[in-house]
Protein backbone atom coordinates (compact mmCIF):
# COMPACT_ATOMS: atom_id res chain seq x y z
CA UNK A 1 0.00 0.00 0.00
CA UNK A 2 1.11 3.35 -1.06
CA UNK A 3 2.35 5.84 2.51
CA UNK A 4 1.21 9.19 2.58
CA UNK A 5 4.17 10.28 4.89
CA UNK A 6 6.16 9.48 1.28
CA UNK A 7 4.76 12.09 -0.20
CA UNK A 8 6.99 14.67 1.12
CA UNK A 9 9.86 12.77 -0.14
CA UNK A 10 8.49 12.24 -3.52
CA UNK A 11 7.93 16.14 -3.63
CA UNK A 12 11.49 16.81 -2.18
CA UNK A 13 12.84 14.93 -5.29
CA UNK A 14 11.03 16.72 -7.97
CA UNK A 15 11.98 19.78 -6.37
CA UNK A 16 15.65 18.64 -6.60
CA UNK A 17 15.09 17.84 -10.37
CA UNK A 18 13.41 21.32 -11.35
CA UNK A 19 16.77 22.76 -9.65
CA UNK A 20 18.75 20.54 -11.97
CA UNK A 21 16.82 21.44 -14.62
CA UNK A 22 16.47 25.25 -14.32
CA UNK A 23 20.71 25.97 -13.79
CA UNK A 24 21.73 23.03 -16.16
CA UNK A 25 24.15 24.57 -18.70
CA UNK A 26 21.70 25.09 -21.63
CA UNK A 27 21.56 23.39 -24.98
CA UNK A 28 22.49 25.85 -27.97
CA UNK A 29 23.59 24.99 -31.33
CA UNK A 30 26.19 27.93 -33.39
CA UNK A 31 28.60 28.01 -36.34
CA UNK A 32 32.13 28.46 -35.43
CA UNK A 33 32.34 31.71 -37.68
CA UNK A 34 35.60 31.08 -39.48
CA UNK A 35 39.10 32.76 -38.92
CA UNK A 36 39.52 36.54 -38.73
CA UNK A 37 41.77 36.71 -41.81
CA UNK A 38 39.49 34.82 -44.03
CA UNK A 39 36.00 35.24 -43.27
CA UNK A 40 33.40 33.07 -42.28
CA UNK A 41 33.92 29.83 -44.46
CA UNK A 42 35.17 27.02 -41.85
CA UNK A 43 35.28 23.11 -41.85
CA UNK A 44 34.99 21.00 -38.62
CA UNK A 45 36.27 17.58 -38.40
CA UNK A 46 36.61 16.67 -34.76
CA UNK A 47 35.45 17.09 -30.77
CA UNK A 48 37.07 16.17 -27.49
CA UNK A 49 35.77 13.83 -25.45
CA UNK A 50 33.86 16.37 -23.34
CA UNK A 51 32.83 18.59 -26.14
CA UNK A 52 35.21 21.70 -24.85
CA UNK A 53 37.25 21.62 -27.93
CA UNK A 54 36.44 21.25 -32.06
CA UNK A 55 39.29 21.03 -34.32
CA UNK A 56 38.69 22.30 -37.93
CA UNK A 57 40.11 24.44 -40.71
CA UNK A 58 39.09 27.78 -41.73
CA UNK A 59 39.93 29.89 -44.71
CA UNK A 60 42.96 32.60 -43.65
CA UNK A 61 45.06 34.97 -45.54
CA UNK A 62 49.32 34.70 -45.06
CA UNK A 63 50.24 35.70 -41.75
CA UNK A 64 51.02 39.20 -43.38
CA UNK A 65 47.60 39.85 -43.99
CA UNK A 66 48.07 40.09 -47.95
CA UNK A 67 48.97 37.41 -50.73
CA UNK A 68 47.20 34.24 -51.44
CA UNK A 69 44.08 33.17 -49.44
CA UNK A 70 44.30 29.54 -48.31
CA UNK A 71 43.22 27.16 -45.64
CA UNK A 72 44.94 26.95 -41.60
CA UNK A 73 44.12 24.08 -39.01
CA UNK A 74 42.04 25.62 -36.37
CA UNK A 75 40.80 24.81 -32.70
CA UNK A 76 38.02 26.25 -31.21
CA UNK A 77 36.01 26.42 -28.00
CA UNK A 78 33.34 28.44 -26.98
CA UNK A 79 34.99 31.30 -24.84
CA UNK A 80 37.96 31.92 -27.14
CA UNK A 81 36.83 31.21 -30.42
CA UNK A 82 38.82 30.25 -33.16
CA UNK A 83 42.93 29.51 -33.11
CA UNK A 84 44.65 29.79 -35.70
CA UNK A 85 47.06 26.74 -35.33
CA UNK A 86 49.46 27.80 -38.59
CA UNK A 87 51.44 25.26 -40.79
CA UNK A 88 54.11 23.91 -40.92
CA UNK A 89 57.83 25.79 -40.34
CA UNK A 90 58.54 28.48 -43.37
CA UNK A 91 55.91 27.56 -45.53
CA UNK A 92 52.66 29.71 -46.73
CA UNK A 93 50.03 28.56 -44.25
CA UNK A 94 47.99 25.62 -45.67
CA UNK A 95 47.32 23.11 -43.13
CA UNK A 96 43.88 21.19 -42.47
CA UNK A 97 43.27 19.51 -38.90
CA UNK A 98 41.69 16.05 -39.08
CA UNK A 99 41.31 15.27 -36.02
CA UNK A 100 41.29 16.33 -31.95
CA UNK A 101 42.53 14.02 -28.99
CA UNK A 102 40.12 13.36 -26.32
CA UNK A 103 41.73 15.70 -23.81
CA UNK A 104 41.81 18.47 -26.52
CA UNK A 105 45.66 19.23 -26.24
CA UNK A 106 46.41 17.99 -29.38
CA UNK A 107 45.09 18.45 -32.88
CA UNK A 108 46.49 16.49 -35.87
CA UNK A 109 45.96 16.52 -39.47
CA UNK A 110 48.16 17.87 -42.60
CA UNK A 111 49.84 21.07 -44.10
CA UNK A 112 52.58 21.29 -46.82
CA UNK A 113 55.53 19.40 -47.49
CA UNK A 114 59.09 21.36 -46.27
CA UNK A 115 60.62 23.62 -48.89
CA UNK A 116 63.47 21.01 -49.47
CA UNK A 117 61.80 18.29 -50.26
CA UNK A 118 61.19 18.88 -53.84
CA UNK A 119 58.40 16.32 -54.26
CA UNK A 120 54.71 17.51 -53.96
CA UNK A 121 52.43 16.34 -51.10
CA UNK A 122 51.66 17.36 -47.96
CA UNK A 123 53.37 16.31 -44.31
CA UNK A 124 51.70 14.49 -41.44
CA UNK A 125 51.18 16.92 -38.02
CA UNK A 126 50.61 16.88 -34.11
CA UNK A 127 50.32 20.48 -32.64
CA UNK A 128 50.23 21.61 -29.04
CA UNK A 129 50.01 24.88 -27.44
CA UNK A 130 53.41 24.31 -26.38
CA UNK A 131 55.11 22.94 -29.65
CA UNK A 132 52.72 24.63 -32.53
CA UNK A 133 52.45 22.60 -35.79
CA UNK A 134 55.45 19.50 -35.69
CA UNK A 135 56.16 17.41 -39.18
CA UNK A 136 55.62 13.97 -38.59
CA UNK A 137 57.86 12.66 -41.29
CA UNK A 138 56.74 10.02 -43.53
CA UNK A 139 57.37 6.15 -43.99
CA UNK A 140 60.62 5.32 -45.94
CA UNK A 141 60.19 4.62 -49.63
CA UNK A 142 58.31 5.94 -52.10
CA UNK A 143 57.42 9.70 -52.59
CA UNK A 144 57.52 12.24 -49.76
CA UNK A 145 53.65 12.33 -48.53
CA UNK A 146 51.54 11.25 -45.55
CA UNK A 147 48.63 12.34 -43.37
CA UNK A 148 47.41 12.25 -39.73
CA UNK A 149 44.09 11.24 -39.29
CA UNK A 150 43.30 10.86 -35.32
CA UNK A 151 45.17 10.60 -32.21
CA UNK A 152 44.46 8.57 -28.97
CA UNK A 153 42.70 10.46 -25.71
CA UNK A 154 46.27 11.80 -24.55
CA UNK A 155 47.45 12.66 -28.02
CA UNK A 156 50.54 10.37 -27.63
CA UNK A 157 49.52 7.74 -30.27
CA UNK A 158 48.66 9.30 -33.89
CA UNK A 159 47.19 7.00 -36.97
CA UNK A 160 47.45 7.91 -40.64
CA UNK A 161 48.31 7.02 -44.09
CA UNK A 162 51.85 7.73 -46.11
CA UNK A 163 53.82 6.18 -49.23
CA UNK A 164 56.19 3.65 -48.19
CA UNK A 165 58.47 1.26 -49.88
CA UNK A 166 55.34 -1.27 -50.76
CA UNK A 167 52.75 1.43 -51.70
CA UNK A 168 50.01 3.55 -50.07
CA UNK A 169 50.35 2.33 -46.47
CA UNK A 170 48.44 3.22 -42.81
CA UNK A 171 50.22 4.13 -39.86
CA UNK A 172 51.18 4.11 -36.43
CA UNK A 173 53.08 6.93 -34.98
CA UNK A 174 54.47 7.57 -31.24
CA UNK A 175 57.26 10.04 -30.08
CA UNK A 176 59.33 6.68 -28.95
CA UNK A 177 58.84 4.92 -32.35
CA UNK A 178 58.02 7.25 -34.52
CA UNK A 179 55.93 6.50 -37.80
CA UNK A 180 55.46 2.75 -38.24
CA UNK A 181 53.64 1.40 -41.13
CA UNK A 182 50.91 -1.37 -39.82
CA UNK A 183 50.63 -3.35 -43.46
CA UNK A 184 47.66 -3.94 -45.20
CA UNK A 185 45.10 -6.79 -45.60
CA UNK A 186 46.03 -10.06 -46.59
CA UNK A 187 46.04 -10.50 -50.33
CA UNK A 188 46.09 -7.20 -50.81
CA UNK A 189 48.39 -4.79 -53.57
CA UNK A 190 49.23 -2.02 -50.25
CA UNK A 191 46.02 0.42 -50.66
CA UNK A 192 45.55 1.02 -46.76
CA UNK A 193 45.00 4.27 -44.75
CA UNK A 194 43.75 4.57 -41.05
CA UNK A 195 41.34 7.08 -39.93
CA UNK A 196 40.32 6.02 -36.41
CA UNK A 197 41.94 4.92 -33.13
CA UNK A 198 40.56 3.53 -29.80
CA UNK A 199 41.27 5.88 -26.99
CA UNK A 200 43.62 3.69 -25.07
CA UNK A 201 45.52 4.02 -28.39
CA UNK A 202 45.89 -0.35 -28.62
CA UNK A 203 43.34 -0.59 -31.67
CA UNK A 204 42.95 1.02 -35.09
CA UNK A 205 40.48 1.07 -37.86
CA UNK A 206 40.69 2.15 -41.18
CA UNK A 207 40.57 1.41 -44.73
CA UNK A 208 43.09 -1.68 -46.59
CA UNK A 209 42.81 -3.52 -50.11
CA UNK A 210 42.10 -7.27 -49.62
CA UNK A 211 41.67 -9.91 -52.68
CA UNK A 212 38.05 -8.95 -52.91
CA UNK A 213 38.81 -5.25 -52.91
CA UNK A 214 38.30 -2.37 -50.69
CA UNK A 215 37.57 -3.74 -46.89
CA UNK A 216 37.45 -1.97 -43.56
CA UNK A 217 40.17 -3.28 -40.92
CA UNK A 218 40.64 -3.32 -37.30
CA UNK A 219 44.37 -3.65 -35.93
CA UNK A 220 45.72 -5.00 -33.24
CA UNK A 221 49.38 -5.51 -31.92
CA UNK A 222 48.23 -8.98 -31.13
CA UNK A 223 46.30 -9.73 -34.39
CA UNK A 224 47.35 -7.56 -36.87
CA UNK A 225 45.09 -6.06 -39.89
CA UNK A 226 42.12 -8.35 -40.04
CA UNK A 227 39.07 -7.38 -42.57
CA UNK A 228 35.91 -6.81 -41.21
CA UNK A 229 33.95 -7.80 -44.47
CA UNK A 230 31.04 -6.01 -46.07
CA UNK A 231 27.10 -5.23 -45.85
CA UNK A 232 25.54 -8.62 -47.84
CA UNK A 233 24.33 -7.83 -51.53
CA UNK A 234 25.80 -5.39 -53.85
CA UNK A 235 29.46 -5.48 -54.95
CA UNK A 236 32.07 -5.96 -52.31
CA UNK A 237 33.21 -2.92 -50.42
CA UNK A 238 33.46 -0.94 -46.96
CA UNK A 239 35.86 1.39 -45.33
CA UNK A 240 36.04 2.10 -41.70
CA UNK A 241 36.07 6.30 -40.66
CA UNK A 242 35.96 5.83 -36.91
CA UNK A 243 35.63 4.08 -33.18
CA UNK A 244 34.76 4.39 -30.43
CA UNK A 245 36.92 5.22 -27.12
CA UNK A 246 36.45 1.71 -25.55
CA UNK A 247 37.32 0.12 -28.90
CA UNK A 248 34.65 -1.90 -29.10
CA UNK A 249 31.98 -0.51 -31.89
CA UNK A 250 33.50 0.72 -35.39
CA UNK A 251 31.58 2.67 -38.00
CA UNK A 252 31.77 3.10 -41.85
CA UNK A 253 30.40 3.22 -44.87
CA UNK A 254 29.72 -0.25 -46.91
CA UNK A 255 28.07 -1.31 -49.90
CA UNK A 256 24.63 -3.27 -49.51
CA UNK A 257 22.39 -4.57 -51.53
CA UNK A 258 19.94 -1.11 -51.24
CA UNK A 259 23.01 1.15 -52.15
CA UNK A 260 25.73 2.25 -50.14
CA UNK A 261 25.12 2.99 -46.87
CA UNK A 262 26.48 3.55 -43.05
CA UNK A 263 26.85 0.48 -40.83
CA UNK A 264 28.33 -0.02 -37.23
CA UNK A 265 30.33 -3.31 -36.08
CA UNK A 266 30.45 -4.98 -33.17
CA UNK A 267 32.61 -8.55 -32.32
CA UNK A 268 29.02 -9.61 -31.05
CA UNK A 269 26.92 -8.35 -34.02
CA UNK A 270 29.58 -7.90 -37.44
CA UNK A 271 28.83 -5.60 -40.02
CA UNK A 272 24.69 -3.90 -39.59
CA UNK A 273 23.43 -1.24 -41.77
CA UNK A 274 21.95 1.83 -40.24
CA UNK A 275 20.23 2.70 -43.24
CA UNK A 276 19.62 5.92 -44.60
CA UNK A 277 17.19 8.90 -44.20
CA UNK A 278 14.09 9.13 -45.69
CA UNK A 279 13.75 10.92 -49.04
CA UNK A 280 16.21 10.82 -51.77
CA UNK A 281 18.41 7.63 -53.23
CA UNK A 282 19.58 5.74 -51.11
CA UNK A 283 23.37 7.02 -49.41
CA UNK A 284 24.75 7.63 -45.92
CA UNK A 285 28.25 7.80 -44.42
CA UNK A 286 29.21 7.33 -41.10
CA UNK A 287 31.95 9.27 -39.55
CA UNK A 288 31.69 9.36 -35.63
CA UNK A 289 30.67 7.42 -32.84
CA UNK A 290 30.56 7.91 -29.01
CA UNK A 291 32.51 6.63 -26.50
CA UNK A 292 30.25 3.86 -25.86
CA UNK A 293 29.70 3.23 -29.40
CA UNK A 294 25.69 3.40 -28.79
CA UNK A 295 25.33 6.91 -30.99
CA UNK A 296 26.69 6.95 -34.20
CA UNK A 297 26.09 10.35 -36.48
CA UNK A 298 27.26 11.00 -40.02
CA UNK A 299 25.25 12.24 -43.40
CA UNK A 300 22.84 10.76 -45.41
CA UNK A 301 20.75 11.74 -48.52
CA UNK A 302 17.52 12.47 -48.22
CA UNK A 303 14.67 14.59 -49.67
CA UNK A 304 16.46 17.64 -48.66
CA UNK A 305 19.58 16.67 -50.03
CA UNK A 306 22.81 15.87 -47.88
CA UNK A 307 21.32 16.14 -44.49
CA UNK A 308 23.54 15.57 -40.95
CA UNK A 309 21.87 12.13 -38.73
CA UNK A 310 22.45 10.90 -35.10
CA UNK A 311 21.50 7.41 -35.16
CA UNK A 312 20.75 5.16 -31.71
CA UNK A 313 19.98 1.12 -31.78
CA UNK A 314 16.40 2.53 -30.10
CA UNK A 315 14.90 5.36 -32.15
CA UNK A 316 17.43 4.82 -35.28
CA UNK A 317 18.67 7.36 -37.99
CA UNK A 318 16.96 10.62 -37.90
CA UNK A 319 18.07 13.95 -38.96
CA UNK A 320 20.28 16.02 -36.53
CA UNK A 321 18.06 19.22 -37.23
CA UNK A 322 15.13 17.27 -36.58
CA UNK A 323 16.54 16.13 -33.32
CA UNK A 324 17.91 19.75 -32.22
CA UNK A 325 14.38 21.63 -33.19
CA UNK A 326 12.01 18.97 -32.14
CA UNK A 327 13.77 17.77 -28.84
CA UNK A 328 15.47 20.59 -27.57
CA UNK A 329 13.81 23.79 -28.71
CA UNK A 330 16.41 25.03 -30.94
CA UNK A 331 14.64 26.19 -34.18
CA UNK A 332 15.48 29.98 -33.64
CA UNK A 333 19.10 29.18 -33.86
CA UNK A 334 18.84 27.05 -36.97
CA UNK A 335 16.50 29.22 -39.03
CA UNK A 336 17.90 29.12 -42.72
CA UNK A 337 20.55 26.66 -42.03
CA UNK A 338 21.54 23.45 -43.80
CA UNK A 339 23.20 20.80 -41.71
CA UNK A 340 24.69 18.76 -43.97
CA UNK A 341 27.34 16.55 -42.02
CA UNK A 342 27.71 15.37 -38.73
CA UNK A 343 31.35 14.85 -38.51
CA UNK A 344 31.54 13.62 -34.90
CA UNK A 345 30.59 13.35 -31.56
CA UNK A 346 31.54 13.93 -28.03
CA UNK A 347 32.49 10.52 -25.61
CA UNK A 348 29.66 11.69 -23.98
CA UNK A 349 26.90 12.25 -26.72
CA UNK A 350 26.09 15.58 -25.76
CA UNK A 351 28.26 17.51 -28.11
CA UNK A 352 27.38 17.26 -32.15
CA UNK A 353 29.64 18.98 -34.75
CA UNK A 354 29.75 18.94 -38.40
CA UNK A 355 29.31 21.37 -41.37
CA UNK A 356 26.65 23.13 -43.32
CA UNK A 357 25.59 25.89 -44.78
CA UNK A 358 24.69 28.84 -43.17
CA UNK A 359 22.27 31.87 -43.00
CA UNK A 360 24.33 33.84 -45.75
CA UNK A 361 24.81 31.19 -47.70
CA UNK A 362 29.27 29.86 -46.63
CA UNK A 363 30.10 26.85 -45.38
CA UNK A 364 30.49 27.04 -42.12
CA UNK A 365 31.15 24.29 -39.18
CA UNK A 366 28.75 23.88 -36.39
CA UNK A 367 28.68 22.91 -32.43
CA UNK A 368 25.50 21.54 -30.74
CA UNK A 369 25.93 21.40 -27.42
CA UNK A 370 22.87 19.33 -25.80
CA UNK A 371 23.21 19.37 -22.29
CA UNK A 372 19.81 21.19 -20.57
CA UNK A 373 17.98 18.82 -18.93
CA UNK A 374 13.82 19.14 -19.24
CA UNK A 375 11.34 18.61 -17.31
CA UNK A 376 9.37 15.55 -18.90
CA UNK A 377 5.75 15.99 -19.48
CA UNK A 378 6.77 19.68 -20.99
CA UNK A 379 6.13 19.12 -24.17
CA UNK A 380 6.35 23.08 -25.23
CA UNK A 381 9.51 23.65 -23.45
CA UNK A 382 8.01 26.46 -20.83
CA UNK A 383 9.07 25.40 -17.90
CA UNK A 384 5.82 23.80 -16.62
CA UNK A 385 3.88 20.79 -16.85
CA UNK A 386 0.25 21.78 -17.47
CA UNK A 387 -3.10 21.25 -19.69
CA UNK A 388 -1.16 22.17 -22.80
CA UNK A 389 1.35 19.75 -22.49
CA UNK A 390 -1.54 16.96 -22.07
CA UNK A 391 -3.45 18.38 -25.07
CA UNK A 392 0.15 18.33 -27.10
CA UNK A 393 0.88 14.80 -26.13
CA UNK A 394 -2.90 13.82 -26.66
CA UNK A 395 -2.95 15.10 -30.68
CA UNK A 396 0.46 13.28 -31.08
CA UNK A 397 -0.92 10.07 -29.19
CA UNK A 398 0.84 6.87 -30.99
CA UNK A 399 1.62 8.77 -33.87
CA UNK A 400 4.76 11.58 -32.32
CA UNK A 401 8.57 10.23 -31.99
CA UNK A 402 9.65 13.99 -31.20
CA UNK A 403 9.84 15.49 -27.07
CA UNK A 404 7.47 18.42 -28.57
CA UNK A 405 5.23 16.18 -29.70
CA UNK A 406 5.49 14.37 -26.02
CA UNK A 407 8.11 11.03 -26.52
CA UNK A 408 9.19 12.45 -23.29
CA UNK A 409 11.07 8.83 -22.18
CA UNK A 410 12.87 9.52 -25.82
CA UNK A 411 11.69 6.05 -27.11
CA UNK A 412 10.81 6.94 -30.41
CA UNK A 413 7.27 6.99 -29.84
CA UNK A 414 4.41 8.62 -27.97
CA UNK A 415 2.21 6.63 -25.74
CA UNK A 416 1.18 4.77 -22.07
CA UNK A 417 4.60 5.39 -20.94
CA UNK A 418 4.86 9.28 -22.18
CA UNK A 419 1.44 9.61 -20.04
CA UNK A 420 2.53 7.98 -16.90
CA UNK A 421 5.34 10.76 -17.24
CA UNK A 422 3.30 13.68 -17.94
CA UNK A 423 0.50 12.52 -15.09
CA UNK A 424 3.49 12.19 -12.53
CA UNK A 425 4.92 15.88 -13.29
CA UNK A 426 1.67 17.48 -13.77
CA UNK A 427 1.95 20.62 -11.76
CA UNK A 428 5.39 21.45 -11.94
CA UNK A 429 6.70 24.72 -12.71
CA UNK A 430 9.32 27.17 -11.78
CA UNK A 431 8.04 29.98 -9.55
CA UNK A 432 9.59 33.98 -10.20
CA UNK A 433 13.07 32.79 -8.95
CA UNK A 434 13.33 29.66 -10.89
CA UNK A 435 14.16 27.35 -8.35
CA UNK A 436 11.21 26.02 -6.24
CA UNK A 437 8.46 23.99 -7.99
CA UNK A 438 4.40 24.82 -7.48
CA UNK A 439 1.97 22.19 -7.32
CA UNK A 440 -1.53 22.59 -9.04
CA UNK A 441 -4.26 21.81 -6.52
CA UNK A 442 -5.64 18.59 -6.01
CA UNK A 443 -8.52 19.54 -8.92
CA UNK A 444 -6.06 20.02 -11.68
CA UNK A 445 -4.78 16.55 -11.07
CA UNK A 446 -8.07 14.94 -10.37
CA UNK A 447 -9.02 16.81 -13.54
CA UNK A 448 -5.65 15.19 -15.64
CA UNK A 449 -6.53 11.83 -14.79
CA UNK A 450 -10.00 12.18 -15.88
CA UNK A 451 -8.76 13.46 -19.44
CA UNK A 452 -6.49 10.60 -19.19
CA UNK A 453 -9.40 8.21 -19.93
CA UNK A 454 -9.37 8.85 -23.57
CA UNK A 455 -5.60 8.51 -24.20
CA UNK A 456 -6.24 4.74 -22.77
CA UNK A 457 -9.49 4.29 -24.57
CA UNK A 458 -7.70 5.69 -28.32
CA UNK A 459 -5.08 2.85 -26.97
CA UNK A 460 -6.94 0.25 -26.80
CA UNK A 461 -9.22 0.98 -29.91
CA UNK A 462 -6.11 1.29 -31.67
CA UNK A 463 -3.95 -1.23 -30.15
CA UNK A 464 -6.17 -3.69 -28.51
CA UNK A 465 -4.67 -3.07 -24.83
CA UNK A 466 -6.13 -4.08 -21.43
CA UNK A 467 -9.34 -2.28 -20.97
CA UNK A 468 -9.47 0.48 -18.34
CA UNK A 469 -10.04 -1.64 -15.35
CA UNK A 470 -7.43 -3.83 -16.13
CA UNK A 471 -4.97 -1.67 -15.99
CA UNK A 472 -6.48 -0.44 -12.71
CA UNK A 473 -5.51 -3.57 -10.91
């Protein structure tokens, strides 16, 4: 039997949660502008691990303010902006970050080849505030060129792709070692490249050539390059773009029988397609994943065109503006923007980044920072659970998949389970202060649970659930 004297606690609690709610950092979503020298146009590629820092390149003049406009590696956060992280020593700055360690000291990527090599290409690079842009070198043989494509969480392992001896060759790089090619799949002619690392810095994924032809690879010390196959039907193909900080879940792009598409492996599950978004021919490419490899987020085709998605095994791939306008109330920050690309995301999942095209038309990179908490049952994002939000989630009954239209448990769908929520929260709101809740009288509740009576009957008209006194029991 339920205790009355609970009820203070119960009350206590939701109090407790309102204060969470009403001085959690808030969501927002912004471009990164670009750098000051070369206006707005900016790429990002990369976030740390707690979503502090995005690594990117912008468009920039010479560091005399005249000349040739080209690209510089950049690394931004929120109170400082852009950096401009330069190139490498005595050369015209063109440089491009790829990617950002999970502590956000280190940004790697590419920039021009030293005047005195006389071969064309570009040089592999780790910065750090305290070292700016350092050459990585490349492997021996072959003609000068490599690239950096991500680093482990402490920045001390980098992976990559250069020209060795044998051909086109990944990497493994460390300040003890240096760069060490890794090989390439058995069987095949030396086609390989990395382009993701675990964060402990023991496994890499990337991209080799294998007798059937391009496969994705995982490498271990232990094992080696081993292929990880490809999405059944269609020709053979896949490539590997990233994993995630445990090591356990890697994403990519493969080839299925639909068209090509994203997919995320797992040791338990293989190779699963994530599908695509609605709209369109069928395309989507996955290029980040989060630390527990449950998010994945990338680009896909659709009816809009390329179009950014955040995909999870429960509500699958939807579109990242979607997402931000429909679940966290950000529609007057994207007005006239096109998110194309979700290029990564934080350990965490509460930092999105990727590129698009803004307001005035540039390219411009973009952070999404999601980490307001809501009250659930608001389904209009005021602050308060009330009549509104019931009449919202009532019109959207088995038919929503958004918070605003009241999937406040974030299953995908709004029903039974959304109620409960709403019916438990009914009454909260923030007084003048914002930071004590008020309760509706013992009417308004009374008067909530009679309304409730239709959501149940539309459920089990629709459905065929328990009747009313069933559920009662």
């Amino acid at each position: 039997m339920f205790r009355r004297d609970f009820i203070p606690v119960l009350v206590a609690l939701c109090a407790l949660s309102l204060v969470d709610w009403v001085n959690a950092q808030p969501t927002s979503f912004q471009g990164i502008g670009g750098l000051a020298a070369g206006g707005s146009s900016s790429r990002v590629v990369g976030v740390s691990a707690g979503g502090d820092f995005v690594a990117g390149w912008g468009v920039s003049s010479n560091s005399s303010g005249a000349g040739p406009v080209t690209t510089a590696a950049l690394r931004w956060t929120e109170q400082s902006g852009s950096l401009n992280l330069g190139d490498l020593p005595d050369k015209t700055v063109a440089s491009e970050a790829a990617g950002i360690s999970g502590d956000g000291s280190t940004v790697v990527g590419r920039g021009n080849v030293p005047k005195d090599l006389a071969a064309m290409g570009a040089e592999a690079f780790r910065w750090t505030s305290s070292t700016g842009i350092v050459g990585l070198g490349d492997l021996p043989g072959g003609k000068f060129t490599s690239f950096a494509a991500a680093t482990s969480t402490d920045g001390s392992v980098i992976v990559g792709g250069s020209n060795s001896e044998f051909g086109s060759e990944a990497f493994r790089w460390t300040s003890a070692t240096g760069m060490v090619g890794i090989g390439d799949l058995p069987d095949g002619s030396f086609a390989s490249r990395a382009a993701g690392i675990s964060g402990d810095g023991s496994v890499i994924v990337g991209t080799g050539s294998s007798s059937q032809g391009m496969e994705a690879f995982r490498w271990t010390s232990t094992t080696g390059m081993v292929g990880l196959g490809d999405l059944p039907g269609g020709v053979f193909g896949s490539s590997a773009a990233d994993i995630s900080a445990d090591g356990h879940t890697i994403v990519g792009t493969g080839v299925s029988n639909s068209g090509v598409v994203a997919f995320r492996w797992t040791k338990t599950t293989g190779m699963q397609s994530l599908g695509d978004l609605r709209g369109g021919f069928v395309l989507s490419d996955a290029f980040g994943v989060s630390g527990d490899g449950s998010q994945v987020v990338g680009s896909s085709n659709s009816s809009e065109g390329a179009e950014a998605f955040v995909w999870d095994s429960v509500r699958g791939m939807r579109s990242v503006k979607d997402v931000l306008i429909h679940d966290y109330n950000l529609g007057d920050s994207l007005a006239d923007w096109q998110l194309q690309t979700a290029t990564d995301i934080s350990d965490d999942g509460m930092t999105l980044v990727g590129n698009g095209i803004n307001p005035l038309g540039n390219r411009e990179g973009w952070v999404a920072q999601l980490r307001g908490e809501f009250v659930p049952g608001d389904a209009n994002f005021d602050g308060r659970v009330d009549l509104t939000d019931f009449s919202i989630l009532k019109t959207n009954f088995a038919s929503g998949k958004f918070r605003d239209q009241g999937d406040f448990n974030s299953d995908g769908k709004v029903d039974l389970s959304d109620f409960s929520l709403l019916k438990d929260n009914f009454g909260i709101s923030p007084n003048l202060g914002g930071s004590v809740m008020q309760a509706v009288p013992e009417p308004g509740t009374l008067l909530l649970c009679l309304l409730g009576g239709s959501i149940l009957v539309v459920w089990r008209w629709s459905f065929g659930g328990p009747s009313v006194s069933a559920l009662g029991r």
